[in-house]
Protein backbone atom coordinates (compact mmCIF):
# COMPACT_ATOMS: atom_id res chain seq x y z
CA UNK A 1 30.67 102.54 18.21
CA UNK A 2 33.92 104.43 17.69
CA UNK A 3 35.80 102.01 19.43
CA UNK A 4 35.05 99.14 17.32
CA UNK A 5 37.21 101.00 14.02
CA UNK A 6 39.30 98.35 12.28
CA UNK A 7 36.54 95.75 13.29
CA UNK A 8 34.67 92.95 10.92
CA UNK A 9 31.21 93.84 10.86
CA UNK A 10 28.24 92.09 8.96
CA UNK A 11 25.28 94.95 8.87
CA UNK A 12 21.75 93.84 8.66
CA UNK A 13 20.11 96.47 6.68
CA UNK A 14 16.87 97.10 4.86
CA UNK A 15 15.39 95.13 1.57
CA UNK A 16 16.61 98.30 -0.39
CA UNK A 17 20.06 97.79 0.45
CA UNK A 18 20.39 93.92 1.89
CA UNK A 19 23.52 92.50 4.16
CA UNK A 20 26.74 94.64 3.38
CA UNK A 21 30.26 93.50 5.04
CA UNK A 22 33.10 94.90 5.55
CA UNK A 23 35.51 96.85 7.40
CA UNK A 24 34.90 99.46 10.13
CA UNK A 25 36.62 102.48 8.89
CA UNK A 26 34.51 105.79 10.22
CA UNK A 27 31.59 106.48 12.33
CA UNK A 28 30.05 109.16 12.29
CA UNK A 29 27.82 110.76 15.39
CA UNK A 30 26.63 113.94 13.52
CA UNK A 31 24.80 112.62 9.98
CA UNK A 32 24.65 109.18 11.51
CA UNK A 33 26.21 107.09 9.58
CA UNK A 34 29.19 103.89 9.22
CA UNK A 35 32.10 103.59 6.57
CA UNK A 36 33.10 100.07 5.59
CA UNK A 37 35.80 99.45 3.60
CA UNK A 38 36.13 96.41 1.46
CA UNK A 39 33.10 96.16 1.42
CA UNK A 40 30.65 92.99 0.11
CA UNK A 41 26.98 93.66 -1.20
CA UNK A 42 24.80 89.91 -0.36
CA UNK A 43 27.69 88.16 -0.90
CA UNK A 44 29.31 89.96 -3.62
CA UNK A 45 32.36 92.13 -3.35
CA UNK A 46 31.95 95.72 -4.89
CA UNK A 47 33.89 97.65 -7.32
CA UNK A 48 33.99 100.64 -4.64
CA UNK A 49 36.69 100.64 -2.17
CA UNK A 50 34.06 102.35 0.63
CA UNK A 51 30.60 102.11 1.55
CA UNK A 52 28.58 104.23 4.07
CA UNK A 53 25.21 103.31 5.31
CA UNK A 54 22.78 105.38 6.85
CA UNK A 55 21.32 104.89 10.45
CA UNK A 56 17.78 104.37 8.94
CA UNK A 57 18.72 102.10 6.96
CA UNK A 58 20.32 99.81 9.27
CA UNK A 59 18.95 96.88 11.05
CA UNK A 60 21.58 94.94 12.96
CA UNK A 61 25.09 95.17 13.43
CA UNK A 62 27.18 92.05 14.24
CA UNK A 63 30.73 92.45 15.41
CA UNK A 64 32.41 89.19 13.51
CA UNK A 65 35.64 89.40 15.24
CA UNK A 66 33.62 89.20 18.52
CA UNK A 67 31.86 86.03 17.56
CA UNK A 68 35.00 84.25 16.23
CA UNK A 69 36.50 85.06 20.13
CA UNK A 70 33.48 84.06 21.82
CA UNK A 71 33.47 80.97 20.06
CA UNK A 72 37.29 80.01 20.44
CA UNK A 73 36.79 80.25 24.11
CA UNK A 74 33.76 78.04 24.05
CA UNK A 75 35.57 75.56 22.15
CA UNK A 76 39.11 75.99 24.97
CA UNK A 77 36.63 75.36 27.78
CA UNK A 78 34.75 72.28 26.78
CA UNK A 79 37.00 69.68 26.86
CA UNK A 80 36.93 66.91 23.82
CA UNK A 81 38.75 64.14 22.68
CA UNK A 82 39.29 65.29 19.34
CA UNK A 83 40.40 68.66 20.12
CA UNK A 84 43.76 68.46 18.55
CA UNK A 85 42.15 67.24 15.54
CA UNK A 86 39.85 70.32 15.96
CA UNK A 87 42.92 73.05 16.61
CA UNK A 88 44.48 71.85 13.26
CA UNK A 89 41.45 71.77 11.37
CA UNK A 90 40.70 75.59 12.68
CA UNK A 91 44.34 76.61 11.58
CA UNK A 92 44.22 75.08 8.11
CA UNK A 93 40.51 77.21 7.51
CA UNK A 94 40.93 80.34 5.16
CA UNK A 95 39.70 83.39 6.82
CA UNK A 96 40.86 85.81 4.26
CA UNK A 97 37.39 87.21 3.37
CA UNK A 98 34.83 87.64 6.10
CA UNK A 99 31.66 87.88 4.09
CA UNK A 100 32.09 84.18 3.93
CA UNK A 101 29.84 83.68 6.74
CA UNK A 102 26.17 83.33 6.91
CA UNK A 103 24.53 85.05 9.85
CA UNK A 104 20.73 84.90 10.34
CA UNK A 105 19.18 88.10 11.84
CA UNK A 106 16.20 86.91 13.25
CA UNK A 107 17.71 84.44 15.46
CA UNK A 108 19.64 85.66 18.52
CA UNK A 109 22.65 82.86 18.97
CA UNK A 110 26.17 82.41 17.92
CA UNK A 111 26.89 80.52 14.96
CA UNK A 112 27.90 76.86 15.44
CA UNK A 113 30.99 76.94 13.18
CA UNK A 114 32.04 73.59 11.10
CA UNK A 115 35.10 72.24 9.32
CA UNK A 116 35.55 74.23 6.24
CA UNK A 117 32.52 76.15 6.10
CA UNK A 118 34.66 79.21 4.65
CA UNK A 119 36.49 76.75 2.33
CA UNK A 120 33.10 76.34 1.02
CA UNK A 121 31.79 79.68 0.66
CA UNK A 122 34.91 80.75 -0.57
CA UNK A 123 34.34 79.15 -3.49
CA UNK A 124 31.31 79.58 -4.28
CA UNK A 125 31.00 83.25 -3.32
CA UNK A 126 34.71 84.05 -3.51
CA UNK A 127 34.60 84.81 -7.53
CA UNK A 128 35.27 88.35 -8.46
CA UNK A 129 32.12 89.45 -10.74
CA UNK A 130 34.75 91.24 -12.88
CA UNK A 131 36.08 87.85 -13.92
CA UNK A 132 32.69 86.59 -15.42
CA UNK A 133 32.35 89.79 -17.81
CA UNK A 134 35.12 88.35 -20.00
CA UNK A 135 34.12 86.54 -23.02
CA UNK A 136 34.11 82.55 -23.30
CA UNK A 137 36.16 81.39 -26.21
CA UNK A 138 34.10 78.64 -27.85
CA UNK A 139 36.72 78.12 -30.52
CA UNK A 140 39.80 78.38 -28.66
CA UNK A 141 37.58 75.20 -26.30
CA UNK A 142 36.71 72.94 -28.80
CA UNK A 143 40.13 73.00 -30.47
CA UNK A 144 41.15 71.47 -27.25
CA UNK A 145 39.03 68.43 -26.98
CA UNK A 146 40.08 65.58 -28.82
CA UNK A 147 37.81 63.45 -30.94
CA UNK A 148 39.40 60.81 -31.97
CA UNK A 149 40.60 59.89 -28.71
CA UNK A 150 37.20 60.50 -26.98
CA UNK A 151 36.02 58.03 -29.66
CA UNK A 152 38.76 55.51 -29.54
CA UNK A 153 38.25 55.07 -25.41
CA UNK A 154 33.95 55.00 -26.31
CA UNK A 155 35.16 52.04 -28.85
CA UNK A 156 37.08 50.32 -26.53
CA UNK A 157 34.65 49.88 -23.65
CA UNK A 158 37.12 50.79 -21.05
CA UNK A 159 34.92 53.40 -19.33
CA UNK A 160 38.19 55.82 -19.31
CA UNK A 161 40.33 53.18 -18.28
CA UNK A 162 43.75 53.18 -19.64
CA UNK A 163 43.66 49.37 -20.67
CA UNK A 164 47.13 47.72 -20.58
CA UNK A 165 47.91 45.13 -23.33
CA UNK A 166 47.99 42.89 -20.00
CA UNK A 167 44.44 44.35 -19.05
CA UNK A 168 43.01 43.79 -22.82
CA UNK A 169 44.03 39.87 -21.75
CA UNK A 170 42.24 39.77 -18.58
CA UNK A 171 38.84 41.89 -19.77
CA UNK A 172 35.95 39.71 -20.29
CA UNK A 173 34.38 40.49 -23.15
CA UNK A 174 30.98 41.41 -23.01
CA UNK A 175 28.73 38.64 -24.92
CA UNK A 176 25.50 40.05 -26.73
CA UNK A 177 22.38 37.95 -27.61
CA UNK A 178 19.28 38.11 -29.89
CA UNK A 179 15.71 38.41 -28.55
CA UNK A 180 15.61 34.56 -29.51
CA UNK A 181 18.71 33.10 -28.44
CA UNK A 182 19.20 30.95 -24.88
CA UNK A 183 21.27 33.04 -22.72
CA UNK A 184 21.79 30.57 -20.06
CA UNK A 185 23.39 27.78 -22.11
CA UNK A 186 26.95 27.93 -22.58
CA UNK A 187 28.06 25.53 -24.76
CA UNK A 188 27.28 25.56 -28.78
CA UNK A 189 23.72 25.24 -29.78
CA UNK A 190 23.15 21.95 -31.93
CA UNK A 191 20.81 22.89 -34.60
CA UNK A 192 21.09 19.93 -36.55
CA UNK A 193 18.84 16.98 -35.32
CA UNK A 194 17.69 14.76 -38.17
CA UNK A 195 20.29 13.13 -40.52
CA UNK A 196 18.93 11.45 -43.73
CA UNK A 197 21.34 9.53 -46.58
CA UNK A 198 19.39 11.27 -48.81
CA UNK A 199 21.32 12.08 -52.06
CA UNK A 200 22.61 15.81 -52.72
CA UNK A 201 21.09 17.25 -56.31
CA UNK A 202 19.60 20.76 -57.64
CA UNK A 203 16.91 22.79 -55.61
CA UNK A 204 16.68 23.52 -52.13
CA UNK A 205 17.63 20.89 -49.55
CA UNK A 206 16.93 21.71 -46.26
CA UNK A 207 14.40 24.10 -44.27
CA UNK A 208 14.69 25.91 -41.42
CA UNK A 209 12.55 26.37 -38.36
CA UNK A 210 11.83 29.54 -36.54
CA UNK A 211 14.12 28.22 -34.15
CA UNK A 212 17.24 27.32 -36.53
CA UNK A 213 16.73 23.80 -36.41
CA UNK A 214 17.89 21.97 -39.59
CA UNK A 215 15.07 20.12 -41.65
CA UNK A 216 16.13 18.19 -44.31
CA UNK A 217 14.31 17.29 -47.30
CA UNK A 218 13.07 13.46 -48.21
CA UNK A 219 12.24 11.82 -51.32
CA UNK A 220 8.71 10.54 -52.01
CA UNK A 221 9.94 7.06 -51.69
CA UNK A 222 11.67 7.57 -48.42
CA UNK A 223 8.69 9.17 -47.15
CA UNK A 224 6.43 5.77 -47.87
CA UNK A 225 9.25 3.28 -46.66
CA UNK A 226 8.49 5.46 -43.19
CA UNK A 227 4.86 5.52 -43.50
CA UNK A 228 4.98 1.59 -43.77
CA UNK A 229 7.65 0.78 -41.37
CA UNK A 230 5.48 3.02 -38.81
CA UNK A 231 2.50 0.67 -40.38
CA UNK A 232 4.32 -2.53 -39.32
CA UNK A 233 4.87 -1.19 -35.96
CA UNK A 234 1.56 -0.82 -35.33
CA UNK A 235 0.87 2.58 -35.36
CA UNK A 236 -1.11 2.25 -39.08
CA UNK A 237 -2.97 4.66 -41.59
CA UNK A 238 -6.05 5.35 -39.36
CA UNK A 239 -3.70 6.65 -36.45
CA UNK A 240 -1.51 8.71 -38.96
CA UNK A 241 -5.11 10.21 -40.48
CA UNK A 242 -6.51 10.97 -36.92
CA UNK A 243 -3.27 12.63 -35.73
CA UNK A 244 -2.75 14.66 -38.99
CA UNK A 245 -6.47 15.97 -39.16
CA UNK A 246 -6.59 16.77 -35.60
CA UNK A 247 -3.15 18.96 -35.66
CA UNK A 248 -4.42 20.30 -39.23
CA UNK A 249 -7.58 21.41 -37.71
CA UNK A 250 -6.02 23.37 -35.21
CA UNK A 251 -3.69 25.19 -38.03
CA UNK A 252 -6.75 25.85 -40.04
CA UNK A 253 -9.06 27.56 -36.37
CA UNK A 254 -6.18 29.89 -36.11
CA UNK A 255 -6.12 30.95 -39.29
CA UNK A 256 -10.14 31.21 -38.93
CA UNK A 257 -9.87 33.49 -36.49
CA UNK A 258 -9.35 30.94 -33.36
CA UNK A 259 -11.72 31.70 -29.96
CA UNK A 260 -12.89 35.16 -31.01
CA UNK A 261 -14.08 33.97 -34.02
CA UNK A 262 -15.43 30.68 -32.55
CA UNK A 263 -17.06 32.54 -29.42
CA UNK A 264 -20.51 31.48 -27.97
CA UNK A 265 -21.65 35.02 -28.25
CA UNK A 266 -20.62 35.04 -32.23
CA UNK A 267 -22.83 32.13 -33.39
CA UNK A 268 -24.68 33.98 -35.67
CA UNK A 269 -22.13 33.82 -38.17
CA UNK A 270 -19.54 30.78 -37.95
CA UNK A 271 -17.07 30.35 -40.19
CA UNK A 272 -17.33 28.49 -43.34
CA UNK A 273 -14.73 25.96 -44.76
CA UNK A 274 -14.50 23.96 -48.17
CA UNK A 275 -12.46 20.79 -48.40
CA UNK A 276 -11.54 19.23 -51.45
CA UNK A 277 -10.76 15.64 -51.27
CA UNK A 278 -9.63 12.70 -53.86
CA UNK A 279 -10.06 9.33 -53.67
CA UNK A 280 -6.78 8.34 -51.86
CA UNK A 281 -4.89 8.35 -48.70
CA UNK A 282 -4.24 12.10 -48.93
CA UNK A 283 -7.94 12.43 -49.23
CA UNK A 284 -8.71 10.19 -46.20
CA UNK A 285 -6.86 13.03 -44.16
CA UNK A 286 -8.63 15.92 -45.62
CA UNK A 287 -11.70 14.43 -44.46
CA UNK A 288 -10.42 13.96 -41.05
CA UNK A 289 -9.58 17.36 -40.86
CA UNK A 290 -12.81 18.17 -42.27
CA UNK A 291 -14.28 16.16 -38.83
CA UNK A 292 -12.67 17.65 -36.74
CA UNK A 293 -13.03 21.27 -37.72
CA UNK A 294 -16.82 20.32 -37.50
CA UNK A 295 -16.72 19.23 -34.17
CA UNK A 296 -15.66 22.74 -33.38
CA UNK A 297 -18.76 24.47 -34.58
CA UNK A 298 -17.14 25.34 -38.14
CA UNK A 299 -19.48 25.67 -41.14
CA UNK A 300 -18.13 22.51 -42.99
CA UNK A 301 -18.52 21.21 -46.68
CA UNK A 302 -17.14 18.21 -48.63
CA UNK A 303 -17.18 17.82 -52.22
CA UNK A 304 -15.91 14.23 -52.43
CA UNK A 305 -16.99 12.99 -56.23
CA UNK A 306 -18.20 9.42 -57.20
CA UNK A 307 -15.37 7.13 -57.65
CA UNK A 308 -14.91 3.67 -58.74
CA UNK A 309 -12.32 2.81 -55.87
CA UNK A 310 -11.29 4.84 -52.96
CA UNK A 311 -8.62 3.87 -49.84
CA UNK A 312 -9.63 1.76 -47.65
CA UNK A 313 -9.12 4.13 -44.99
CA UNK A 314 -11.03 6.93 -46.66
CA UNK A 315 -14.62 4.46 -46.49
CA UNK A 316 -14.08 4.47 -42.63
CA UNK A 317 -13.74 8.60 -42.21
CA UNK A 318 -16.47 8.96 -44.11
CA UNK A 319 -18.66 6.71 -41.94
CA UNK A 320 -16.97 8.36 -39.15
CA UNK A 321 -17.79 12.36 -40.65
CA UNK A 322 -21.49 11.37 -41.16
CA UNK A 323 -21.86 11.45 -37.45
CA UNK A 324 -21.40 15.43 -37.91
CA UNK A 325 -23.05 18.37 -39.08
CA UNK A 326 -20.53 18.58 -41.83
CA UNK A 327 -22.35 18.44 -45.88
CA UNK A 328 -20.80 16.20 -47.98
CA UNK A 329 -21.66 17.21 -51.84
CA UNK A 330 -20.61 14.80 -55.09
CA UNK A 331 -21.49 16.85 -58.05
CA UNK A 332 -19.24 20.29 -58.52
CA UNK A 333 -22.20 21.92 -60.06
CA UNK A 334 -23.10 21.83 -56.26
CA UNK A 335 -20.35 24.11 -54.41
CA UNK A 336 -21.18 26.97 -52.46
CA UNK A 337 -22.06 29.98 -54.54
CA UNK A 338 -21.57 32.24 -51.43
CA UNK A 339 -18.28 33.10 -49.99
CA UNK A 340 -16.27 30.61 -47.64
CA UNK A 341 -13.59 31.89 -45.45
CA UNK A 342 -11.34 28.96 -46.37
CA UNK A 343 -10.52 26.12 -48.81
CA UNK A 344 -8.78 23.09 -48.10
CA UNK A 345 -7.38 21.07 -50.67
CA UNK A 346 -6.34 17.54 -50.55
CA UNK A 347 -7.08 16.50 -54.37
CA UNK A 348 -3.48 15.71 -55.38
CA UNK A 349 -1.28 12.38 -54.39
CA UNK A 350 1.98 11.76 -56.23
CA UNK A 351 0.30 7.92 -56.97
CA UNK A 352 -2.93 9.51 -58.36
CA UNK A 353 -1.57 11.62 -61.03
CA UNK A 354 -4.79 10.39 -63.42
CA UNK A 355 -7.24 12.31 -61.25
CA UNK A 356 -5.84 15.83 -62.43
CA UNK A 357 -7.29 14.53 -66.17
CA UNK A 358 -11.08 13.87 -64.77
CA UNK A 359 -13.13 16.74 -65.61
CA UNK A 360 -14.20 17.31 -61.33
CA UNK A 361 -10.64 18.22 -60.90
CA UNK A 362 -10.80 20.61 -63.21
CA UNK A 363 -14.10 22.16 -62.42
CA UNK A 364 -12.77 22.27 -59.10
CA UNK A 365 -9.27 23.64 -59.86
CA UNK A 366 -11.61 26.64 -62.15
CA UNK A 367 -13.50 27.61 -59.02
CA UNK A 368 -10.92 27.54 -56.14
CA UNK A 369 -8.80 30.20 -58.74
CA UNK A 370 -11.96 31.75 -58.89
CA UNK A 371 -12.66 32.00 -55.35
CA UNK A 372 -11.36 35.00 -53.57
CA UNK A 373 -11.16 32.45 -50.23
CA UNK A 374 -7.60 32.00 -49.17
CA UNK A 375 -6.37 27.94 -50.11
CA UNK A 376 -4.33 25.62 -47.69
CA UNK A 377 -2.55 22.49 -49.65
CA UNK A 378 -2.59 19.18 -47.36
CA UNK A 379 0.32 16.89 -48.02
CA UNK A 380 1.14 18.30 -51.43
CA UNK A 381 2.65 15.65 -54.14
CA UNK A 382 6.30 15.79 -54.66
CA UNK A 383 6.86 16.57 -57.78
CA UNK A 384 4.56 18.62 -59.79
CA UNK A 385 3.52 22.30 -60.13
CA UNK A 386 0.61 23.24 -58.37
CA UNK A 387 -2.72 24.31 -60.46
CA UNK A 388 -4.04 26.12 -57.68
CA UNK A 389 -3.48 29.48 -55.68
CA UNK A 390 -2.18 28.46 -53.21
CA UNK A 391 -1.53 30.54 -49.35
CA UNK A 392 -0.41 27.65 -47.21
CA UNK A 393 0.91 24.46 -47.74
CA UNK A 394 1.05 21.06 -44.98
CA UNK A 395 3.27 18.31 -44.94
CA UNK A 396 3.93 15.77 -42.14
CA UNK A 397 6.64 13.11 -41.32
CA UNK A 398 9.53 15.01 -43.22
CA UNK A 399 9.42 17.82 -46.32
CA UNK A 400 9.49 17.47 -49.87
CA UNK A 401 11.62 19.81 -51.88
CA UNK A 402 8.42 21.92 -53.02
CA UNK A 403 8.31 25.31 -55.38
CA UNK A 404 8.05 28.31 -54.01
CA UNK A 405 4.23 28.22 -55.81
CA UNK A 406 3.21 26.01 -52.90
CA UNK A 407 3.70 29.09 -50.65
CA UNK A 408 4.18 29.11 -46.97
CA UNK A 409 5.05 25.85 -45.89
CA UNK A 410 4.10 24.40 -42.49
CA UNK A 411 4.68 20.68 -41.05
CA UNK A 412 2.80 19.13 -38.52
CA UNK A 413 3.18 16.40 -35.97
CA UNK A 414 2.15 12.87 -37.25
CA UNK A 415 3.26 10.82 -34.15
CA UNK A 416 5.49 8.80 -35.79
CA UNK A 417 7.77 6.80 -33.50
CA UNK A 418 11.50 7.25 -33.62
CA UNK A 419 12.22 3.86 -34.55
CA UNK A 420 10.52 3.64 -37.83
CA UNK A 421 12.93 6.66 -38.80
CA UNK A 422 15.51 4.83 -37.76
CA UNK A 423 14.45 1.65 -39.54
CA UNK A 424 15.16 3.52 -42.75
CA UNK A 425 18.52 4.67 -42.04
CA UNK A 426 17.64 8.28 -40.68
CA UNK A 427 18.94 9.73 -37.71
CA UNK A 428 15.64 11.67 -35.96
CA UNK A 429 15.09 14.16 -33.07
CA UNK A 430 11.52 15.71 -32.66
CA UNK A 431 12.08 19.27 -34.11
CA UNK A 432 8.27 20.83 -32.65
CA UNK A 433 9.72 21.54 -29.24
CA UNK A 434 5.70 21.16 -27.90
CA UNK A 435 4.31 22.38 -30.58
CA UNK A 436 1.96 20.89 -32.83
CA UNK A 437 3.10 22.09 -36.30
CA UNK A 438 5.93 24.31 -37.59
CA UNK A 439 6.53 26.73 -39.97
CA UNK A 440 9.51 25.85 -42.27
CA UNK A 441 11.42 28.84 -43.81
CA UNK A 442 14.03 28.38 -46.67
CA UNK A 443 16.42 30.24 -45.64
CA UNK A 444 18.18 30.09 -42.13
C-alpha cells in the first residue's frame, strides 16, 4: 500500500465514519492505519488538513487515479466516430477535486464516465461549508430589487419583454369579455331593433332586456292602432287572448314552483291561484290565463262580478273555461278565506276607468292588500297609479312608460306579425330571442 503515496483514493468505511477522500499521504504497517490529506467527509470537504482512518474501520479502498487510466484506455481502444468530439469534451472536464465522483461499493465495475459529470457535482458539492455560515443580508437584498419597474413590466403585459415603441405597434392587444357577451362575433353588436316615432317627453323611455336590447316605450294609442291593424290582418282578439294567456300561464307555473311543484307525486297539495278579472278585453285575457293554468292541474278561482256588458271576446272564454275544473265566483263576499299562493289581476283597462268607482273593485282592491299572496298585474293601464301591491307586472306588444309601483316588469310574446308594426310607422325586430316572455330592466 506504500507504493500508492501521492495517489487519489475514495475509502469505503463504516456507517460511523461514511466515504472519506482524499490524498494518500502515509501508511502505516505498525498501528494500521492511512493518512489522507485534503481530505472530503460524504461529500464535504473538512476544515482539517489530514485525516487518518483506522484498519477496522475501513471497508474498501478504490485507487481513483487507477480507474481514470483504465478507463482512458478503454475509451483509445474502441474505436468511435465521435471520438474527437469525445477527446475535447474529456479535456474541457474540471478534475480539480476528486470527491466529485460517485462510486458504489457494492457493485464490482468501473464507472461509466459521462460528459460533465464533475461539472455537475462540482457544483453542487463543490461549496465550501464555511461560506454558508455567513449571514444573509435581507436588507442590503431588498434594497436591490426594484418595484416600480417590476410593476411597470407586470402592467405592461410584456412577460419581461423589452417592448420597442415599434413592438407596442405590432402587439395585439388582448380583448376581454363578460360572462354574457358573444365572443365569436367581431363586428359591433346592434342592440337597437325596434324604432318607434314616438314623441320624446318626461319619465323613462326605453327598457332594457337582459340581453341589452333596446325597448322602447309606446303610447296607449299606438298600442291599439297595432292591436287593430294586427285585427285587420286577420290575426284578431281571440288569437291575441289565446297567445297572451298561454305565455302568461307559463310565467305564472314558474313562479308557482314549475314541475316540482306540479309533480304527480305532490298532488296532495296543488297550488292555488286567484284571478281577478273586469269586464273588458284585458279581462278576456286574464281568463285565458286562468284556462290554461287549469289545464295544468293548478287550483284555479275566478271572481268575475255581474256586469251589464262585457267584450265580446270575454263571453267566448268564459264558455271556453267552463269546460275546466276552474271556480268561477260573482259575489266578493265569496273569495277564498284560506291562503292562495298567487293573485292575478286583470281588473284595470285604460278605457274602463269607471270600474275602479264600483264598490267590487274596491272590495277586491281591500283584500288583495290584505292578502299576504304575492300579486302579478296583466296588461296594466297606461296611465294611472296602481291601488294594489303589486310583485310583477305583464305587458305584451310593446311597454308603457309604467311607475316603478308596478314593480318588476315582464313582456310576453303576443304573435303579432311584423307588418302590422310596420303599418303604424314602427320599425320591429323580435327582441325574445326564443323565449316566450322577457324581463325588462330600466336601466341598461
Amino acid at each position: 500500500m506504500a507504493g500508492y503515496i501521492g495517489s487519489t483514493v475514495t475509502i469505503n468505511c463504516r456507517n460511523t465514519v461514511g466515504h472519506c477522500q482524499g490524498v494518500v499521504k502515509e501508511v502505516d504497517q505498525k498501528s494500521q492505519t492511512i493518512t489522507i490529506s485534503n481530505p472530503y467527509r460524504n461529500g464535504i470537504k473538512l476544515t482539517e488538513t489530514e485525516l487518518t482512518l483506522r484498519s477496522s474501520d475501513i471497508i474498501e479502498i478504490i485507487i481513483i487515479d487507477a480507474l481514470l487510466e483504465k478507463s482512458n484506455q478503454l475509451e483509445e481502444s474502441t474505436p468511435s466516430k465521435k471520438e474527437k468530439k469525445r477527446t475535447e469534451s474529456r479535456s474541457d472536464e474540471p478534475r480539480e477535486s476528486p470527491i466529485n465522483l460517485k462510486l458504489n461499493s457494492s457493485r464490482k465495475q468501473y464507472p461509466k464516465f459521462k460528459k460533465g459529470l464533475y461539472k455537475k457535482d462540482d457544483e453542487c458539492f463543490g461549496t465550501d461549508v464555511t461560506d454558508m455560515m455567513e449571514e444573509f443580508d435581507f436588507a442590503k437584498n431588498l434594497a436591490l430589487f426594484d418595484k416600480a419597474a417590476v410593476y411597470q413590466e407586470i402592467n405592461s403585459g410584456s412577460d419581461g419583454e423589452v417592448l420597442t415603441p415599434s413592438k407596442h405597434r405590432r402587439r395585439k392587444v388582448e380583448e376581454k369579455y363578460k360572462h354574457d357577451e358573444f365572443v365569436l362575433q367581431k363586428g359591433p353588436v346592434v342592440y337597437r331593433q325596434i324604432i318607434t316615432n314616438e314623441p320624446r317627453g318626461t319619465g323613462i323611455e326605453e327598457y332594457y332586456t337582459d340581453a341589452g336590447l333596446v325597448v322602447p316605450t309606446i303610447s296607449h294609442d299606438t298600442l291599439k292602432q297595432i292591436l287593430h291593424a294586427a285585427e285587420l290582418m286577420g290575426f284578431g282578439a281571440d288569437r291575441q287572448a289565446e297567445i297572451f294567456g298561454a305565455n302568461a300561464s307559463l310565467m305564472s307555473l314558474s313562479l308557482l314552483g314549475g314541475t316540482n311543484r306540479l309533480h304527480p307525486k305532490n298532488s296532495h297539495q296543488p297550488p292555488s291561484v286567484l284571478v281577478i278579472c273586469g269586464p273588458h278585453r284585458t279581462g278576456a285575457q286574464g281568463i285565458a290565463t286562468a284556462r290554461h293554468l287549469s289545464n295544468h292541474n293548478v287550483k284555479v278561482t275566478v271572481f268575475l262580478p255581474h256586469f251589464v256588458k262585457i267584450h265580446p271576446n270575454l263571453q267566448e272564454e268564459l264558455r271556453l273555461i267552463s269546460l275546466t275544473n276552474a271556480v268561477i265566483i260573482n259575489d266578493y263576499s265569496l273569495l277564498p278565506v284560506t291562503p292562495v299562493d298567487l293573485i292575478l289581476s286583470a281588473m284595470n283597462e285604460d278605457d274602463c276607468g269607471i270600474s275602479s268607482q264600483q264598490s267590487w273593485y274596491r272590495h277586491a282592491v281591500q283584500w288583495c292588500n290584505e292578502n299576504r299572496a304575492p300579486l302579478m298585474c296583466l296588461s296594466p293601464p297606461s296611465e294611472s297609479s296602481p291601488d294594489l301591491h303589486i310583485k310583477w307586472s305583464i305587458c305584451s306588444g310593446l311597454p308603457f312608460s309604467f311607475p316603478v309601483e308596478y314593480g318588476t316588469l315582464y313582456m310576453v310574446d303576443l304573435g303579432i306579425p311584423v307588418r302590422a308594426f310596420e303599418k303604424v310607422g314602427i320599425q320591429y325586430q323580435s327582441p325574445f330571442c326564443g323565449k316566450s316572455s322577457l324581463r325588462l330592466n330600466r336601466n341598461k
